[in-house]
C-alpha atoms as a PDB file:
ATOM      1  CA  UNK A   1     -32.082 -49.492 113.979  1.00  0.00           C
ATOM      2  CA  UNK A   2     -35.072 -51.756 114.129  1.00  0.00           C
ATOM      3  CA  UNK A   3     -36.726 -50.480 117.227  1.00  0.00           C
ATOM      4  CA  UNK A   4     -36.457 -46.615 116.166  1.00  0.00           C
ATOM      5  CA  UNK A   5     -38.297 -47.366 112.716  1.00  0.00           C
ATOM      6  CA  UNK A   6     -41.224 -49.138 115.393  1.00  0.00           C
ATOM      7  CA  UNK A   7     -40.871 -46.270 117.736  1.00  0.00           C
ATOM      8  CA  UNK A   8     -41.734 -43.969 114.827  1.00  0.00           C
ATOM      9  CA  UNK A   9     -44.753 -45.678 112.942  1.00  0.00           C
ATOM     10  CA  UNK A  10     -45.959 -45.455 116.608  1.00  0.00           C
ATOM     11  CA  UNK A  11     -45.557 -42.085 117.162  1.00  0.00           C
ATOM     12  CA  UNK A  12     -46.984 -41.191 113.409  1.00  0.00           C
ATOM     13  CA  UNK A  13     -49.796 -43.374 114.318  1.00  0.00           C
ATOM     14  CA  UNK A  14     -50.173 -41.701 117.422  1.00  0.00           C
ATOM     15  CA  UNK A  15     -50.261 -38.613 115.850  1.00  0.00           C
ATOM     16  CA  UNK A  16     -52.396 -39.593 112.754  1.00  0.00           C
ATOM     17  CA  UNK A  17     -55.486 -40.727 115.388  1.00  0.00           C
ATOM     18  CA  UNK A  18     -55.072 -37.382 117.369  1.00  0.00           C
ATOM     19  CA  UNK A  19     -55.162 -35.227 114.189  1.00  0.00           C
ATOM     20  CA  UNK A  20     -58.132 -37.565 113.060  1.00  0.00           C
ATOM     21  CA  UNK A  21     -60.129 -36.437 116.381  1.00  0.00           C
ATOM     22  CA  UNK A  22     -59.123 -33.185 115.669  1.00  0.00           C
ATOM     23  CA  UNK A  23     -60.283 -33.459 112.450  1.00  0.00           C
ATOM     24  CA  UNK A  24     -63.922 -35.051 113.599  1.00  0.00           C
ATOM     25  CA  UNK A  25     -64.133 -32.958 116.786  1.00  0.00           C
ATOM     26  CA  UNK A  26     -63.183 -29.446 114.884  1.00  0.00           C
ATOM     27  CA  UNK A  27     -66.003 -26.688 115.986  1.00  0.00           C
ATOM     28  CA  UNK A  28     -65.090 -24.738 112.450  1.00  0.00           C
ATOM     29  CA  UNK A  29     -64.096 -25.621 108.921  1.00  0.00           C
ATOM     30  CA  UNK A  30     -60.799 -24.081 109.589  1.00  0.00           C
ATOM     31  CA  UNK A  31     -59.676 -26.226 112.049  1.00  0.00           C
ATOM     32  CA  UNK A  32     -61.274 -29.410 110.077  1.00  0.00           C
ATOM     33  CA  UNK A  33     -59.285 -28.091 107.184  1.00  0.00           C
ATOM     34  CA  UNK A  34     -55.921 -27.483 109.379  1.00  0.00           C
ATOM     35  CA  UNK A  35     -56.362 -31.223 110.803  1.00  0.00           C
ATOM     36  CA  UNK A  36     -56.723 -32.253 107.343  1.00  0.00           C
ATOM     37  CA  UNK A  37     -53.730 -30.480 106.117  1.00  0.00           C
ATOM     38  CA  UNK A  38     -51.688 -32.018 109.254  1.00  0.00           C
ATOM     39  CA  UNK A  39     -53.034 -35.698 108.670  1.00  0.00           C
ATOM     40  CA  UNK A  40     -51.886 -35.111 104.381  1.00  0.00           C
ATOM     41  CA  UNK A  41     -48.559 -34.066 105.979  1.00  0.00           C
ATOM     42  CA  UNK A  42     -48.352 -37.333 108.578  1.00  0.00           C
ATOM     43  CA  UNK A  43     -48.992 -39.490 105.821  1.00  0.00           C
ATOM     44  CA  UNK A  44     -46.517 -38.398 103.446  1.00  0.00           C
ATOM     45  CA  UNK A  45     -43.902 -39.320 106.284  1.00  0.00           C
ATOM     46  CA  UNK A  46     -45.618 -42.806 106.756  1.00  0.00           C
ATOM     47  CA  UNK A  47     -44.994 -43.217 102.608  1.00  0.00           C
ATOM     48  CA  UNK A  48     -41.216 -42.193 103.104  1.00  0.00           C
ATOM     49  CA  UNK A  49     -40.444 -44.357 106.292  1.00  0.00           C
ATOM     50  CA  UNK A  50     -42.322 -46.922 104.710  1.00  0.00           C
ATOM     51  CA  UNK A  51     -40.225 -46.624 101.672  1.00  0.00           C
ATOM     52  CA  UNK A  52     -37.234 -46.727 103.462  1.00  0.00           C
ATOM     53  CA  UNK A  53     -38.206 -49.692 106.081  1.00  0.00           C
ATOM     54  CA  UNK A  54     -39.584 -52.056 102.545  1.00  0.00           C
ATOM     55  CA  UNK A  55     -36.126 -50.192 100.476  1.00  0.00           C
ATOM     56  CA  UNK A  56     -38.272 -49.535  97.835  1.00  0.00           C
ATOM     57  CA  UNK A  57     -37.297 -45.735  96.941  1.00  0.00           C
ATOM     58  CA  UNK A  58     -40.135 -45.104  94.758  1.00  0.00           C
ATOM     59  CA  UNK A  59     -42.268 -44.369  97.256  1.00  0.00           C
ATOM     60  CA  UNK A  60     -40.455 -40.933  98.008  1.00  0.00           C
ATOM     61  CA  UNK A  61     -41.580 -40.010  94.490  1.00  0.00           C
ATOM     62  CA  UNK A  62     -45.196 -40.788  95.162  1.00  0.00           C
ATOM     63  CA  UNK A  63     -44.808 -39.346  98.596  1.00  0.00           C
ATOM     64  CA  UNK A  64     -43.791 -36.088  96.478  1.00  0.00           C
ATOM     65  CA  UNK A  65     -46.605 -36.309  94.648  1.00  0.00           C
ATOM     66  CA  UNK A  66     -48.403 -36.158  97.416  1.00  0.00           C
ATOM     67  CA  UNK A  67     -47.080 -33.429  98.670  1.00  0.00           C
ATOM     68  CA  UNK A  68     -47.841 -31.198  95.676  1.00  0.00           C
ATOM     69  CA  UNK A  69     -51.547 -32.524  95.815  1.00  0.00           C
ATOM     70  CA  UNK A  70     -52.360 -31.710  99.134  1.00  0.00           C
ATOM     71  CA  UNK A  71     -50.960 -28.843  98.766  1.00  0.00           C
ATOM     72  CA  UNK A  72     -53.043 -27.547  95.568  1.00  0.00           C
ATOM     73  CA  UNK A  73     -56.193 -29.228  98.161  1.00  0.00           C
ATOM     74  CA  UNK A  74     -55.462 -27.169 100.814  1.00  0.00           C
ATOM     75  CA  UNK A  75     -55.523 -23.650  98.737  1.00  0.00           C
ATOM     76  CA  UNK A  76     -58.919 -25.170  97.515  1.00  0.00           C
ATOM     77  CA  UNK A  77     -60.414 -25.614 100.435  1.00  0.00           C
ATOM     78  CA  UNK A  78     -59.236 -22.085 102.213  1.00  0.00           C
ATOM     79  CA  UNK A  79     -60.114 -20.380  99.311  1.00  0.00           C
ATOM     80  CA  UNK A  80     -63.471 -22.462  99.227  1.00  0.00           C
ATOM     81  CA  UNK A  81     -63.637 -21.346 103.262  1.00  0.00           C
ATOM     82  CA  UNK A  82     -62.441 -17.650 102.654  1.00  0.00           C
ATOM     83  CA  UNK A  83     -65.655 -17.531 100.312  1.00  0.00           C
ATOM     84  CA  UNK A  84     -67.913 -18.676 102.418  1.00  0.00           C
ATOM     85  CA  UNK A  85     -67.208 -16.531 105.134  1.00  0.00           C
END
């Protein structure tokens, strides 16, 4: 069970730098704001499999909480971008 847990902080890793050059690179604000959306949702499952690989449960909660603030964010900032346009 050990070396799937590694295989997958490597692969969210992996996909946390891609989403960061994404992020950096983006040649609009929607795509900035879509690669910051996508990193929000790659760290929520770091929290969980974190939680789960240290068995401290709470962390699902806060990972939750998360979830429910980058989510409020991301209406902010598309309705910040819709205005702009």
């Amino acid at each position: 069970m050990n070396i799937v847990l590694y295989i997958s902080m490597i692969l969210i890793s992996i996909a946390a730098f891609l989403a960061f050059l994404r992020f950096v690179k983006g040649p609009s604000a929607s795509d900035r704001a879509v690669a910051l959306d996508t990193l929000s949702i790659i760290g929520i499952g770091a929290i969980v499999l974190l939680g789960y690989i240290f068995q401290r449960y709470i962390y699902i909660d806060l990972a939750l909480v998360y979830a429910v603030l980058g989510f409020i964010g991301i209406i902010v900032i598309a309705r910040f971008i819709e205005k702009a346009l």
